[in-house]
Protein backbone atom coordinates (compact mmCIF):
# COMPACT_ATOMS: atom_id res chain seq x y z
CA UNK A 1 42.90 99.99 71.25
CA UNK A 2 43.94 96.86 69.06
CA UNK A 3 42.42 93.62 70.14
CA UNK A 4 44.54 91.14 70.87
CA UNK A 5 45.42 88.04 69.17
CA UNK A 6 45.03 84.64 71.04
CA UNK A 7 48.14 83.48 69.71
CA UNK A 8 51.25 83.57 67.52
CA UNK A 9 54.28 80.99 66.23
CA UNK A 10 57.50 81.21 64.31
CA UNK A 11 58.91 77.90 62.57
CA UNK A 12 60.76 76.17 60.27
CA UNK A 13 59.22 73.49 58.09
CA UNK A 14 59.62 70.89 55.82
CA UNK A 15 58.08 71.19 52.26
CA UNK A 16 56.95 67.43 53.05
CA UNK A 17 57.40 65.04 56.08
CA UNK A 18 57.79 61.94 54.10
CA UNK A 19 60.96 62.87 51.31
CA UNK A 20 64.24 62.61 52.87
CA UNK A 21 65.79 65.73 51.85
CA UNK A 22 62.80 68.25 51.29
CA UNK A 23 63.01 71.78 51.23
CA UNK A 24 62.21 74.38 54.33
CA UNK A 25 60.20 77.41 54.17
CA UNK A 26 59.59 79.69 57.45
CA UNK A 27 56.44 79.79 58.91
CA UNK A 28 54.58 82.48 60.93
CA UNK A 29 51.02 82.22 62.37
CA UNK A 30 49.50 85.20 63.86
CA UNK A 31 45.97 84.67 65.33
CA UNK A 32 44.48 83.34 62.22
CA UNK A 33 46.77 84.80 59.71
CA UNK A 34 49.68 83.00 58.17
CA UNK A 35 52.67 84.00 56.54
CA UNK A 36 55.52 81.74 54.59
CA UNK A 37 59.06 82.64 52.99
CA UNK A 38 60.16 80.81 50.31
CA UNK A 39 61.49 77.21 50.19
CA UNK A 40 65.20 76.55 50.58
CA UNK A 41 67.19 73.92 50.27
CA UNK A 42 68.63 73.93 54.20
CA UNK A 43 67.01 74.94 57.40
CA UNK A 44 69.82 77.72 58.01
CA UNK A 45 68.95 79.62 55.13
CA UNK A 46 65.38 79.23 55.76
CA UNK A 47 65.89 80.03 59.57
CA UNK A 48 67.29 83.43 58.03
CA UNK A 49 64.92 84.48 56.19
CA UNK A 50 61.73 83.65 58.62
CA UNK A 51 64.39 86.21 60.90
CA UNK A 52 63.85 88.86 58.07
CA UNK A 53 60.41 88.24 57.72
CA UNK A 54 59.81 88.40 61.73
CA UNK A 55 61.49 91.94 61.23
CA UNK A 56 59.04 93.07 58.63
CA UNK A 57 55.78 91.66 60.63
CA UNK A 58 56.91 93.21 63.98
CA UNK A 59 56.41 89.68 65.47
CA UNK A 60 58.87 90.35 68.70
CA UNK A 61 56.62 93.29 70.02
CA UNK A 62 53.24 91.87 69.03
CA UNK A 63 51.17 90.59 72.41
CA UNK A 64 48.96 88.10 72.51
CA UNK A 65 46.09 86.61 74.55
CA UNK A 66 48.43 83.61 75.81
CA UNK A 67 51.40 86.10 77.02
CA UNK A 68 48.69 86.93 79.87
CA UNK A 69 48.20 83.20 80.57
CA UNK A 70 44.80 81.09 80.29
CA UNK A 71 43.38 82.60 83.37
CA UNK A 72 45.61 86.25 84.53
CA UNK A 73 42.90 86.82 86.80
CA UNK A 74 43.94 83.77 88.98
CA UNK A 75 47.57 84.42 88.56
CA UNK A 76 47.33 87.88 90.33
CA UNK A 77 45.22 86.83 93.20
CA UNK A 78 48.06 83.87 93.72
CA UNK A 79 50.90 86.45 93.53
CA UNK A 80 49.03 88.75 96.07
CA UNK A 81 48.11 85.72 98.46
CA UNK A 82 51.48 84.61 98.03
CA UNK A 83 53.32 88.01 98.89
CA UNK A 84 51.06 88.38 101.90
CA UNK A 85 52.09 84.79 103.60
CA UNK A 86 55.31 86.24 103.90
CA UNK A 87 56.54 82.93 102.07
CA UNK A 88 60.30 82.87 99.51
CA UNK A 89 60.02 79.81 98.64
CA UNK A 90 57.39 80.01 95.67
CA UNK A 91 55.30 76.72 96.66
CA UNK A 92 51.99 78.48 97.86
CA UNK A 93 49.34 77.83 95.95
CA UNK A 94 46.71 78.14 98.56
CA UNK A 95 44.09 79.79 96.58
CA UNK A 96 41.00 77.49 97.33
CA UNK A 97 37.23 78.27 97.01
CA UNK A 98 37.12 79.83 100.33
CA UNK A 99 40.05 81.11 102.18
CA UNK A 100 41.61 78.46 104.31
CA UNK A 101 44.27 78.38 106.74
CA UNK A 102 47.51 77.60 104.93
CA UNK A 103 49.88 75.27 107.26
CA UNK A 104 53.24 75.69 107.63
CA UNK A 105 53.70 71.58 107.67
CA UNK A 106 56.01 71.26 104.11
CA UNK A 107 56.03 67.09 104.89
CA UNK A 108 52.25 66.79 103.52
């Protein structure tokens, strides 16, 4: 099995921040690995070519540490508590250090 990255990002930036009318390249960061396309002179024709090189790195169906969330652990014991208090209305959140009664008073 492949370990996971922690994270990834696709953008568009400017060849400088301080020029008014620099050129754009297309960025993509995976984990620690970056990747660029080459500079153009408008952000369309860069946005098409990061699209391209998303295509070639497979960067739509790579998964990554922060698609499970900082803590998934947490998140599935919320889920279960929350499907088994019957509740629809998606507010419960009563996973404490020791299991409480939850009250059904909304006003506090």
């Amino acid at each position: 099995m492949q370990e996971r990255i922690n994270s990834k990002i696709s953008q568009i930036l400017p060849t400088c921040w301080h020029e008014p009318n620099p050129k754009y390249l297309g960025h993509i960061r995976l984990g620690g690995e970056n990747h660029f396309t080459e500079k153009f002179d408008s952000k369309e024709e860069a946005f098409l070519e990061l699209r391209c090189l998303e295509k070639r790195l497979s960067y739509e169906i790579i998964k990554t540490l922060e698609d499970e969330g900082y803590y998934p652990e947490r998140a599935k014991v919320m889920e279960e508590k929350y499907q088994a208090s019957g509740r629809t209305n998606g507010l419960y959140t009563g996973l404490t250090v020791e299991d409480a009664e939850v009250s059904d008073n909304t006003s506090k």
